[in-house]
N, C-alpha and C. Protein backbone atom coordinates (compact mmCIF):
# COMPACT_ATOMS: atom_id res chain seq x y z
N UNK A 1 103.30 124.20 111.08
CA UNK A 1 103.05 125.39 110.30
C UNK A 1 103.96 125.40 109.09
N UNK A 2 103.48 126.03 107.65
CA UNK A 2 104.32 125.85 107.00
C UNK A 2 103.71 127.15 106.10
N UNK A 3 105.33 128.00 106.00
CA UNK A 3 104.64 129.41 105.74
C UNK A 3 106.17 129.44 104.54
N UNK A 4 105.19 130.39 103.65
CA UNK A 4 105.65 131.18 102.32
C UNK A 4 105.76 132.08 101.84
N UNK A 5 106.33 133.12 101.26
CA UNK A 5 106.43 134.58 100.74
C UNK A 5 105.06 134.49 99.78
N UNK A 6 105.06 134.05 98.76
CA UNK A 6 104.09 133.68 97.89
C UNK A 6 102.39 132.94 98.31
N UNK A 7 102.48 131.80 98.33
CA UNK A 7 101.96 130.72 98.76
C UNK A 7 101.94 130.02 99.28
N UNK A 8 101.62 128.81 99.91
CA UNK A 8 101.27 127.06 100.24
C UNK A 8 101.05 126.59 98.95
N UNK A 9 101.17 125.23 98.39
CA UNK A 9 100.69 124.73 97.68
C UNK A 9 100.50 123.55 98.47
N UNK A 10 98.91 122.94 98.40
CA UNK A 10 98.82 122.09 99.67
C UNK A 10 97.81 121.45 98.46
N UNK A 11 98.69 120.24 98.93
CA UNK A 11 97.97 118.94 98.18
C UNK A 11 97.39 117.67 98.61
N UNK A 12 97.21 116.71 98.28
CA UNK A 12 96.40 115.99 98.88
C UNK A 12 97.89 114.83 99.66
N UNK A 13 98.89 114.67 99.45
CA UNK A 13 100.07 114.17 100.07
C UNK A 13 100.41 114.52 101.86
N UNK A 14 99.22 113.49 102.34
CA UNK A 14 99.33 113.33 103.59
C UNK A 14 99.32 112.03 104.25
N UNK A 15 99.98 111.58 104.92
CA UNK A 15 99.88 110.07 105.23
C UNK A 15 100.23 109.84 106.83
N UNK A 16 98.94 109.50 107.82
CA UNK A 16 99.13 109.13 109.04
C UNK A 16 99.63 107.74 109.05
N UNK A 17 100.64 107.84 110.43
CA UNK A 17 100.96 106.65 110.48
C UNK A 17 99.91 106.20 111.62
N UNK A 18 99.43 104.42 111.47
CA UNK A 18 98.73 104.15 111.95
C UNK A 18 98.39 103.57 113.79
N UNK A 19 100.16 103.56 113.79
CA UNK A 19 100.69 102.66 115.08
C UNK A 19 101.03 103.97 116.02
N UNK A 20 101.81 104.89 115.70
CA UNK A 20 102.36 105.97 116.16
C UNK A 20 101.67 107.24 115.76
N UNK A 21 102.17 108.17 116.73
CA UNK A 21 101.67 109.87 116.67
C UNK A 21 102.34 110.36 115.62
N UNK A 22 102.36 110.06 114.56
CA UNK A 22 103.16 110.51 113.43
C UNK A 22 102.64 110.88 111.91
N UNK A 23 102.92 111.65 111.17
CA UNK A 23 102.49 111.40 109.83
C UNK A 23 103.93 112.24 108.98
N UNK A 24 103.35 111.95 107.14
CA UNK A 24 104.17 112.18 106.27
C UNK A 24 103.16 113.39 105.57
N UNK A 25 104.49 114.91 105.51
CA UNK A 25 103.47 115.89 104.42
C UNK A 25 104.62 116.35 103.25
N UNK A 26 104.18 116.79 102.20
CA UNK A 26 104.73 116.88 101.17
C UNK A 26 104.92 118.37 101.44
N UNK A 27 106.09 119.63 101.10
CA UNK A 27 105.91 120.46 100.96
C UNK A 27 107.36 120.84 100.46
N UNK A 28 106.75 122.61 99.65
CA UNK A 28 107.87 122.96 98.92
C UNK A 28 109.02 124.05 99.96
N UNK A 29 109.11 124.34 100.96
CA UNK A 29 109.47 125.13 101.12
C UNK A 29 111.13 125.55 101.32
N UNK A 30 111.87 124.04 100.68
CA UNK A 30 113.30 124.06 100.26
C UNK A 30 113.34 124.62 98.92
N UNK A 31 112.04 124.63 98.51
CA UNK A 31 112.24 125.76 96.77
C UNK A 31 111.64 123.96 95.92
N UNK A 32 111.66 122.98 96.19
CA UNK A 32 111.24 121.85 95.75
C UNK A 32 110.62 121.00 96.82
N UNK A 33 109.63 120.19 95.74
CA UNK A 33 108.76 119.40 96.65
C UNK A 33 109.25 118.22 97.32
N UNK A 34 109.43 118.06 98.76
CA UNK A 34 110.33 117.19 99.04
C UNK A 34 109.39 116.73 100.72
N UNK A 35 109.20 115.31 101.30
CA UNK A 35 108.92 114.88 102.28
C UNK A 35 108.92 115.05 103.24
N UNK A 36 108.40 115.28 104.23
CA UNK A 36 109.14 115.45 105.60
C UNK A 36 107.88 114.61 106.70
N UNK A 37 108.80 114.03 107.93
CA UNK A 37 108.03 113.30 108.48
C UNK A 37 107.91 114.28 110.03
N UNK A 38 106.45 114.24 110.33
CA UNK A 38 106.18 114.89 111.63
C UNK A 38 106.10 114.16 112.78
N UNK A 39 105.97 114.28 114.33
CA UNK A 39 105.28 113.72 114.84
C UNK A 39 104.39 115.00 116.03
N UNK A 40 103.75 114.72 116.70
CA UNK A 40 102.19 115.45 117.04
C UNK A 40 102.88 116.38 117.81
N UNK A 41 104.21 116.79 118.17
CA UNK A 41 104.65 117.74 119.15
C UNK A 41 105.53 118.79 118.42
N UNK A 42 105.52 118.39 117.02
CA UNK A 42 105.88 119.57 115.59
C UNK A 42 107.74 119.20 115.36
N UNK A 43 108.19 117.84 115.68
CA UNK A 43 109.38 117.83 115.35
C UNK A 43 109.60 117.37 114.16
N UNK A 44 110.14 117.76 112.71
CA UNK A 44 110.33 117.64 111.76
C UNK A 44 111.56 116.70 111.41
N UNK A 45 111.63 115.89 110.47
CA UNK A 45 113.01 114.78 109.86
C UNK A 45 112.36 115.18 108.34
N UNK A 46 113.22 115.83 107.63
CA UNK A 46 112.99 116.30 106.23
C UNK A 46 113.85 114.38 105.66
N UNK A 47 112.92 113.75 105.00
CA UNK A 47 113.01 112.45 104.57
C UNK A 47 113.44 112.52 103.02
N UNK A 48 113.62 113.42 102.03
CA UNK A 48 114.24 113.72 100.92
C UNK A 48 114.71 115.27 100.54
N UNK A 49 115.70 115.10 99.92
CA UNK A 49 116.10 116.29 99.61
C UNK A 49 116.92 116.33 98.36
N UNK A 50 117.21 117.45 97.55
CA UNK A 50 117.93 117.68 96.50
C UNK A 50 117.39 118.41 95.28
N UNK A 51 117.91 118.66 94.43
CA UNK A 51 117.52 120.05 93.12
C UNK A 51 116.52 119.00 92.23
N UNK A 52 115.51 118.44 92.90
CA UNK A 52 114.42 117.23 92.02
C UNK A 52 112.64 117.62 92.78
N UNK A 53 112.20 116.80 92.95
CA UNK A 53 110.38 117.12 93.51
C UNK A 53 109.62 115.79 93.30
N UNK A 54 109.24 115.79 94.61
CA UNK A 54 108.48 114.38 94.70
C UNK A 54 106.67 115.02 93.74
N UNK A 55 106.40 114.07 93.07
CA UNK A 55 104.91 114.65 92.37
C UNK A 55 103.81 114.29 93.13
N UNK A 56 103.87 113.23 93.68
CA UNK A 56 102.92 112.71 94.98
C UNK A 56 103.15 111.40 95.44
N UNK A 57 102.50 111.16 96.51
CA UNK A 57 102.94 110.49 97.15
C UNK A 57 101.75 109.18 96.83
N UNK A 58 102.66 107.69 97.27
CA UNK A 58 101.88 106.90 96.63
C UNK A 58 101.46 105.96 97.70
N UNK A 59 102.13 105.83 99.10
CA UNK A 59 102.12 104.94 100.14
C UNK A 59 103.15 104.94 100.83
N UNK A 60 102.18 104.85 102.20
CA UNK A 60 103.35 105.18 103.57
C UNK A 60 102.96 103.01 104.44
N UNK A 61 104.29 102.64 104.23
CA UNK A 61 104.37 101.27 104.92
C UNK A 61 105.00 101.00 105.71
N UNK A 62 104.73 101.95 106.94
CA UNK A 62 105.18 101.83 108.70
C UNK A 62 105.97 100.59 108.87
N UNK A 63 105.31 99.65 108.53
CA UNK A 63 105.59 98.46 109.65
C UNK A 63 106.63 97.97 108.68
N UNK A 64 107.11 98.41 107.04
CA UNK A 64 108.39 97.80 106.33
C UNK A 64 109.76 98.95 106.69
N UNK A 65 109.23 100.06 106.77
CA UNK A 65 109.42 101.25 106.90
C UNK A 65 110.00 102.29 105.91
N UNK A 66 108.85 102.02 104.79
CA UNK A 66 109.25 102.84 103.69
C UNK A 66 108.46 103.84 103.12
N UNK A 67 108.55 104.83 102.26
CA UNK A 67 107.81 105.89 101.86
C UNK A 67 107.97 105.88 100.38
N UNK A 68 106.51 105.23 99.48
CA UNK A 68 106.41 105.31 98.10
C UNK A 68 105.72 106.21 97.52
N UNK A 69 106.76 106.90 96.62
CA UNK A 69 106.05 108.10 95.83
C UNK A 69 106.92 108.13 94.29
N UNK A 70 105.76 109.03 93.58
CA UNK A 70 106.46 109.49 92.55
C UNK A 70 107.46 110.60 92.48
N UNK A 71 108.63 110.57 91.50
CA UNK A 71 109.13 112.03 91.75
C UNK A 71 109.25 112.43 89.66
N UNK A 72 110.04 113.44 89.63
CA UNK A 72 110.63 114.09 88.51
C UNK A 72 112.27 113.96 88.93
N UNK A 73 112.74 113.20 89.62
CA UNK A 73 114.33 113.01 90.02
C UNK A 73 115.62 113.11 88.79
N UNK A 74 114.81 111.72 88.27
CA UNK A 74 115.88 111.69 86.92
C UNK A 74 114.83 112.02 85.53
N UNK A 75 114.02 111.87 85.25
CA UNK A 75 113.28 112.60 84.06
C UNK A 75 111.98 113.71 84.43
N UNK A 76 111.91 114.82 83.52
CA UNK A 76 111.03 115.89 83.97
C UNK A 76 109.55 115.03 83.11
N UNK A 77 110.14 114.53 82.12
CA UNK A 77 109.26 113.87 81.30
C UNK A 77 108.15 112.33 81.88
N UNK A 78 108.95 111.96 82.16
CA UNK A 78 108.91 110.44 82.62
C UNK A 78 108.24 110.69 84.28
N UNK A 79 107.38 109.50 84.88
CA UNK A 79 107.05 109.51 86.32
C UNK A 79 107.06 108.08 86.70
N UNK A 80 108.12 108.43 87.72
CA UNK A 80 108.97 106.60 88.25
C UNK A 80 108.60 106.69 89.14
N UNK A 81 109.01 105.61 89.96
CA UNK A 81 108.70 105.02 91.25
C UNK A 81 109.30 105.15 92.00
N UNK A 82 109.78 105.79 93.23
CA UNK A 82 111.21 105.64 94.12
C UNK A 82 110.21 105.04 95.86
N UNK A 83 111.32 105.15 96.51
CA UNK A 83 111.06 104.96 97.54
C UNK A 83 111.88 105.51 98.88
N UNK A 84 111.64 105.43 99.93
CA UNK A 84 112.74 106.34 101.08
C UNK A 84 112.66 105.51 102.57
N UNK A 85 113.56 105.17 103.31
CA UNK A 85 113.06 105.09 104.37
C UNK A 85 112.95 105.98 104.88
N UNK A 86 112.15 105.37 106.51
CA UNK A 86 111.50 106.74 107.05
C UNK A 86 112.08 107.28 107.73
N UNK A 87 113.58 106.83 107.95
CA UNK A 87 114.52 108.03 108.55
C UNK A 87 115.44 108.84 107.80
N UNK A 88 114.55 109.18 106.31
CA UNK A 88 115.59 109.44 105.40
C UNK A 88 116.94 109.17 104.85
N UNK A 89 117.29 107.74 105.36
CA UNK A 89 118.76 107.69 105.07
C UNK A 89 119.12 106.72 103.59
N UNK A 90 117.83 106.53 102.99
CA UNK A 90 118.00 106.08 101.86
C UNK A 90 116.87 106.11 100.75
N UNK A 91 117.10 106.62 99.49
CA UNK A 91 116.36 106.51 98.36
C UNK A 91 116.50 105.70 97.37
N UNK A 92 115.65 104.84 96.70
CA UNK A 92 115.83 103.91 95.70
C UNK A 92 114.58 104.68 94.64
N UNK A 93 115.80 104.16 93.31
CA UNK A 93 114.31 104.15 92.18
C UNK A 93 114.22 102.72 92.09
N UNK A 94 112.64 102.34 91.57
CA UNK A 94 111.71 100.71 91.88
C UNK A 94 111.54 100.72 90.37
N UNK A 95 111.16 102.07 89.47
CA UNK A 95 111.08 101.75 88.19
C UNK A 95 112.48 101.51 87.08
N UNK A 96 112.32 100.70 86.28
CA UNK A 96 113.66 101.05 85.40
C UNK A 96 112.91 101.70 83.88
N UNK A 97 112.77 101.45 83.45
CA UNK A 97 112.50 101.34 81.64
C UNK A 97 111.65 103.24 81.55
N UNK A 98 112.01 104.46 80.71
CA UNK A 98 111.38 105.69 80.44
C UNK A 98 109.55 105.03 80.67
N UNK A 99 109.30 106.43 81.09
CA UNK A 99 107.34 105.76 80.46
C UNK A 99 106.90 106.48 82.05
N UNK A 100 105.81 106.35 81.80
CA UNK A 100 104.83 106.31 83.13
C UNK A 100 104.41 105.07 83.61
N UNK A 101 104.66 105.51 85.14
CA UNK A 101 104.04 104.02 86.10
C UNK A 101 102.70 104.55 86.99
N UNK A 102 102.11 103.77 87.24
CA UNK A 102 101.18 104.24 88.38
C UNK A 102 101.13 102.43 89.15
N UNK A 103 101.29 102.69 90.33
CA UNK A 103 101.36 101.50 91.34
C UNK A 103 100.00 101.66 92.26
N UNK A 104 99.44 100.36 92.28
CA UNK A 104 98.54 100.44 93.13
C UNK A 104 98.95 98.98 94.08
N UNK A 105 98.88 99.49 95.30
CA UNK A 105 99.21 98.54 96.58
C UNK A 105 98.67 97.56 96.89
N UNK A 106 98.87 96.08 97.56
CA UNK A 106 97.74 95.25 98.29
C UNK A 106 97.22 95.92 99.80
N UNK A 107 96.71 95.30 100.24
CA UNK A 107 96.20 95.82 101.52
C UNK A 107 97.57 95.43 102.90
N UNK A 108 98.46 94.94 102.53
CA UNK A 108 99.41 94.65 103.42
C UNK A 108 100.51 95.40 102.69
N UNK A 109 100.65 95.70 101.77
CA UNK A 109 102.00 96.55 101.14
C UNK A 109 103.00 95.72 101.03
N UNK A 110 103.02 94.52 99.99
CA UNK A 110 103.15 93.40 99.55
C UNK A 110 103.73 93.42 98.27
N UNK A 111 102.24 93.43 97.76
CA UNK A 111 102.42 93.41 96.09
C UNK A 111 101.87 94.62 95.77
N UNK A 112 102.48 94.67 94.36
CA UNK A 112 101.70 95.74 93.68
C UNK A 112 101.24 95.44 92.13
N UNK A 113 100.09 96.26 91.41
CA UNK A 113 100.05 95.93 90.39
C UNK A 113 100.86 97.70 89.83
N UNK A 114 101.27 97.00 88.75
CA UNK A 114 102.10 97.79 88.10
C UNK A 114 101.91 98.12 86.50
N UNK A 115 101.02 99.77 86.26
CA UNK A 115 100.88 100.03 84.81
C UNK A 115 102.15 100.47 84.78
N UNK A 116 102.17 100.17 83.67
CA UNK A 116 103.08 101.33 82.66
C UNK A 116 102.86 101.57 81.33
N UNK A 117 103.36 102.43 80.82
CA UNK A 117 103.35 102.81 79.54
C UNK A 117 104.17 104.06 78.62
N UNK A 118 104.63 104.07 77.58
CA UNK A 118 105.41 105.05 77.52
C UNK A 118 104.72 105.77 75.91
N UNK A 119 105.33 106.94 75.14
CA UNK A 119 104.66 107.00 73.72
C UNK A 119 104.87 106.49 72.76
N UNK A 120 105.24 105.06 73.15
CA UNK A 120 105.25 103.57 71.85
C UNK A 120 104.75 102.86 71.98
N UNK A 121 104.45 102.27 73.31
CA UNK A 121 103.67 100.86 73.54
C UNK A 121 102.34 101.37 74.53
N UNK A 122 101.30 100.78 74.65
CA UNK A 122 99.99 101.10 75.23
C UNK A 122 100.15 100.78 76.81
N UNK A 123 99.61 100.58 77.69
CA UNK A 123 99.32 100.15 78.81
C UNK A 123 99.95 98.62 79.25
N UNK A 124 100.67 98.30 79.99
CA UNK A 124 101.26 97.09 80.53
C UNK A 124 100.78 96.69 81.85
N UNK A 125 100.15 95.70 82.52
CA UNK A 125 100.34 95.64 83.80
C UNK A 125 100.82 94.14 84.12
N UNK A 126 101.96 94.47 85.06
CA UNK A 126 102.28 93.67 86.11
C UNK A 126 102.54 93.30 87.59
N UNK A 127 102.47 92.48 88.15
CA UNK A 127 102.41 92.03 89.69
C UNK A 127 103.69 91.89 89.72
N UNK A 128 104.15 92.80 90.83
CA UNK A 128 105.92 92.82 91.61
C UNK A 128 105.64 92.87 92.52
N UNK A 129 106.67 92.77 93.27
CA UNK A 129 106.56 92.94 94.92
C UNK A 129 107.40 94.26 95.63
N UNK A 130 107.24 94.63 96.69
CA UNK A 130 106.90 96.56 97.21
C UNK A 130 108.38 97.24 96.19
N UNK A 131 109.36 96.04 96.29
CA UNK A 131 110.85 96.40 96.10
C UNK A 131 110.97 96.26 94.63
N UNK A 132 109.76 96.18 93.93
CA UNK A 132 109.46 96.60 92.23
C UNK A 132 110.24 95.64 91.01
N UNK A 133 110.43 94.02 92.38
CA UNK A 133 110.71 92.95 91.52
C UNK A 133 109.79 92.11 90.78
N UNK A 134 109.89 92.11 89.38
CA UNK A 134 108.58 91.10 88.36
C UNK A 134 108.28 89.93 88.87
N UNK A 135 107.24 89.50 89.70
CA UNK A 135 106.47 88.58 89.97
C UNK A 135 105.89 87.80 88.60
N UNK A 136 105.18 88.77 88.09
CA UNK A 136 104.29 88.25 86.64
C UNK A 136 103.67 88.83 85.57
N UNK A 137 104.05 88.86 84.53
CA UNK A 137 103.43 89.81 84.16
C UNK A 137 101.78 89.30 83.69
N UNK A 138 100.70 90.54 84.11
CA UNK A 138 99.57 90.34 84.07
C UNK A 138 98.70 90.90 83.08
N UNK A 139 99.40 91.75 81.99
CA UNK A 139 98.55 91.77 80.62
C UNK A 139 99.66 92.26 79.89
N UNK A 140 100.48 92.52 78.93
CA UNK A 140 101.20 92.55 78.09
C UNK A 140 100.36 93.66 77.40
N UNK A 141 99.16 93.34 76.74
CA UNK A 141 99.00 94.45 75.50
C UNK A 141 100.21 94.43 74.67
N UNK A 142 100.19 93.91 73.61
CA UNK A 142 100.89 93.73 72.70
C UNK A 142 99.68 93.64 71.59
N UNK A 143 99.35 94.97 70.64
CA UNK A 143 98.70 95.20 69.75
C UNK A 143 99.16 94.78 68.86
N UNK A 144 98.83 93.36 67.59
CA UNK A 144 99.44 93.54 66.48
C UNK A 144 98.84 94.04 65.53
N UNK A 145 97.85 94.09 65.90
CA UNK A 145 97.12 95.28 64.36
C UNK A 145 98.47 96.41 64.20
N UNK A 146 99.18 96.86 65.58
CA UNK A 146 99.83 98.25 65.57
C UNK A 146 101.11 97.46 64.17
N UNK A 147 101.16 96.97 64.25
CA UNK A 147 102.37 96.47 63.06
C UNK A 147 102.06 96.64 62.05
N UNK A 148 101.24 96.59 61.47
CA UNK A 148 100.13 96.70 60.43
C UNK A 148 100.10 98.14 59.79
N UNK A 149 100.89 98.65 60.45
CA UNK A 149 100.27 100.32 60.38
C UNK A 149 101.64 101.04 60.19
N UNK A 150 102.23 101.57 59.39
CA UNK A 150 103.21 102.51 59.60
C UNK A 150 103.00 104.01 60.00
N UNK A 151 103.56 104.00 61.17
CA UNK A 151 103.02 105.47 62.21
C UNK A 151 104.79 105.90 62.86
N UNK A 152 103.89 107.29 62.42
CA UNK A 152 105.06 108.33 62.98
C UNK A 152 105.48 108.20 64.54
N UNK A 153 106.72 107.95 64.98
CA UNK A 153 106.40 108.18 66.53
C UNK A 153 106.85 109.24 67.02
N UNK A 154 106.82 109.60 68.36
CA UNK A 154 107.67 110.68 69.22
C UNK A 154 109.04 110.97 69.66
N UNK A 155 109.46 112.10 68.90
CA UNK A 155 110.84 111.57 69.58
C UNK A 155 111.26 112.94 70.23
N UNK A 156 111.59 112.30 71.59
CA UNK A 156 112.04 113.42 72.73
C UNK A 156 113.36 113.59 72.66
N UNK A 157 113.39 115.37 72.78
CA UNK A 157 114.69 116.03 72.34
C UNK A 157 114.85 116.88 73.63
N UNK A 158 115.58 117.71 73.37
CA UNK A 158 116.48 118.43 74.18
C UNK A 158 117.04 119.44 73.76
N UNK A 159 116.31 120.99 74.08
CA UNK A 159 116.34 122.58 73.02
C UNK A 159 116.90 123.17 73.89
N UNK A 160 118.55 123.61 73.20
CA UNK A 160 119.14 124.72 74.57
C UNK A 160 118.70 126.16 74.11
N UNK A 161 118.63 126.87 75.09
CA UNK A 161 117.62 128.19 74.86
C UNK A 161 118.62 129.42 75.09
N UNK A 162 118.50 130.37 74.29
CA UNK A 162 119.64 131.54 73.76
C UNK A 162 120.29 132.02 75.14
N UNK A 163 119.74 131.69 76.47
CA UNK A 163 120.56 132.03 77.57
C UNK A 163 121.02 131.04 78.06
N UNK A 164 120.45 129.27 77.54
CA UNK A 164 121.98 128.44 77.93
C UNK A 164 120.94 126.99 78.70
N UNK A 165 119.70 127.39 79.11
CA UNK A 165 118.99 126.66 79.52
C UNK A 165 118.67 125.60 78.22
N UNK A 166 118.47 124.00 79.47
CA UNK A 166 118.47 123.19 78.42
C UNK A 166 116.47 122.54 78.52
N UNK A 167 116.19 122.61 77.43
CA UNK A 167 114.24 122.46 78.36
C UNK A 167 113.72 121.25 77.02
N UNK A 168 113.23 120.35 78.06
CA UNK A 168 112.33 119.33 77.26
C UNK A 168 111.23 119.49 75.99
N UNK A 169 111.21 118.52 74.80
CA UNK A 169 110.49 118.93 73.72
C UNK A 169 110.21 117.87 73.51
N UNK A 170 109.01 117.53 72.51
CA UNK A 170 109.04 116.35 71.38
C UNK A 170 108.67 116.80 69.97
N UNK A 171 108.94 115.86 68.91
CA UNK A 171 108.90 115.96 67.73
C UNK A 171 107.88 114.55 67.07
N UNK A 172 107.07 115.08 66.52
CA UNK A 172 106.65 114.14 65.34
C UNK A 172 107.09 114.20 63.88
N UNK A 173 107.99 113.16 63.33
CA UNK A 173 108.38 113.75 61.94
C UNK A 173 107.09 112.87 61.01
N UNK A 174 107.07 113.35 59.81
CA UNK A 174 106.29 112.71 59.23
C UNK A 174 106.96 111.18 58.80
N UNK A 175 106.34 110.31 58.36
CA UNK A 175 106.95 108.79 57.74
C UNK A 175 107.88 109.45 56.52
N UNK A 176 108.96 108.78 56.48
CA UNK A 176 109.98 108.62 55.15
C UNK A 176 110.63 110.04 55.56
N UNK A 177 110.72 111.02 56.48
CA UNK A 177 111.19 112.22 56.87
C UNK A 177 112.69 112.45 55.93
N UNK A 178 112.32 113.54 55.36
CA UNK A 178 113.99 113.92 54.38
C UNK A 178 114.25 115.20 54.82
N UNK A 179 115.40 115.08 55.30
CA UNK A 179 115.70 116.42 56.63
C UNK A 179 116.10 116.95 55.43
N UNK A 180 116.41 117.05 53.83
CA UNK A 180 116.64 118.22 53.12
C UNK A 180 115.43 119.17 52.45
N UNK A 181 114.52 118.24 52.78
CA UNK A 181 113.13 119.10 52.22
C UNK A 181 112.16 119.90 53.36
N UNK A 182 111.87 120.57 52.85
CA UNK A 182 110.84 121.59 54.09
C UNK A 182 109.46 121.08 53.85
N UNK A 183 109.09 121.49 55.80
CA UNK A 183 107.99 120.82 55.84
C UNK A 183 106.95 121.79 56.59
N UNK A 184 105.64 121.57 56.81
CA UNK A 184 104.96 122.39 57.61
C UNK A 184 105.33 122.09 58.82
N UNK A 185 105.32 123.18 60.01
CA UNK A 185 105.09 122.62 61.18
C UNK A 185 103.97 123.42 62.03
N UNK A 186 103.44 122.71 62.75
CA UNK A 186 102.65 122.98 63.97
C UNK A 186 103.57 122.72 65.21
N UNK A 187 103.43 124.09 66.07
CA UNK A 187 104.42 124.19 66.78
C UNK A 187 103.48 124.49 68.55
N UNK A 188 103.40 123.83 69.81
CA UNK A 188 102.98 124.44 70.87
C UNK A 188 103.30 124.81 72.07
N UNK A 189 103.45 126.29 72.26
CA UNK A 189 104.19 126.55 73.42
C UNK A 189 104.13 125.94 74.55
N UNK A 190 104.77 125.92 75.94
CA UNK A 190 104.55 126.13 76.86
C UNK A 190 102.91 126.69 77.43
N UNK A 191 102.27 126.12 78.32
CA UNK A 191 100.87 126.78 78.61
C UNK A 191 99.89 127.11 77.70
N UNK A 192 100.05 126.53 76.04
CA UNK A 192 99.19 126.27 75.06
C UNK A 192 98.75 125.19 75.17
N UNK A 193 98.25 124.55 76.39
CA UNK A 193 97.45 123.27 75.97
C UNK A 193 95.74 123.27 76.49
């Protein structure tokens, strides 16, 4: 049972284990989204914890005995790769470099192919193995038309807010940017998208 003043937020982060009476559910009710492993008689092992939130879960591999998911740990911006065993006594991050990853598994929980991408370079994929070491890389995407082109990029900042809070932003400046001249801006809140 998993009860709230407010809500449940119940997502699709469920993972039976296949050998044992056991499974993995995602829930918030430490105030963040964090793991916990069951088994069929309701005894709980909370498998992560701390002031962070797993975003979902990506693969449960019993027989290595690890738990792959995404979190917001170290960037609110960014979505890495970590991992846990399943007695909670250890967390690793698998990604290094800012950007988004999305991992998709072999059928033995082996290899993985590995996108990434961040707001400079397009789509990357490569073959690593579960522990998110480069096997090979399997498409690069390396656009050179993009050279060709002088383009504004993104640059992520960091706005402290009149009561002290510090909250994620980005900026596009225009090409040749002269911070003494004024410029238009288009500006979008929070929940304006």
């Amino acid at each position: 049972t998993d009860r709230d003043p407010a809500w449940v937020d119940i997502g699709k982060d469920l993972r039976f284990y296949e050998e044992k009476n056991r499974f993995v559910w995602t829930s918030e009710k430490s105030g963040y989204r964090h793991a916990y492993l069951y088994d069929y008689k309701g005894k709980e092992v909370q498998l992560t914890s701390g002031n962070w939130e797993i975003s979902s879960l990506i693969e449960l591999d019993e027989k290595s005995g690890w738990l792959y998911f995404y979190a917001k740990k170290d960037s609110f911006i960014d979505q890495h790769v970590y991992r846990v065993k399943l007695d909670g006594s250890k967390v690793e991050k698998l990604s290094k470099q800012p950007g988004w990853y999305d991992w998709q598994f072999s059928p033995d929980h082996q290899l993985v192919i590995e996108t990434h991408s961040d707001a400079r370079t397009p789509q990357s994929m490569t073959l690593k193995n579960a522990s998110g070491e480069k096997i090979r890389m399997l498409e690069e995407n390396k656009l050179k038309a993009m050279q060709d082109y002088a383009m504004p990029h993104t640059e992520f900042i960091k706005i402290e807010t009149s009561d002290g809070i510090s909250i994620d932003a980005y900026m596009i400046k225009p090409l040749n940017f002269d911070p003494t001249k004024k410029y238009p801006v288009i500006g979008y809140g929070y929940g304006n998208s």
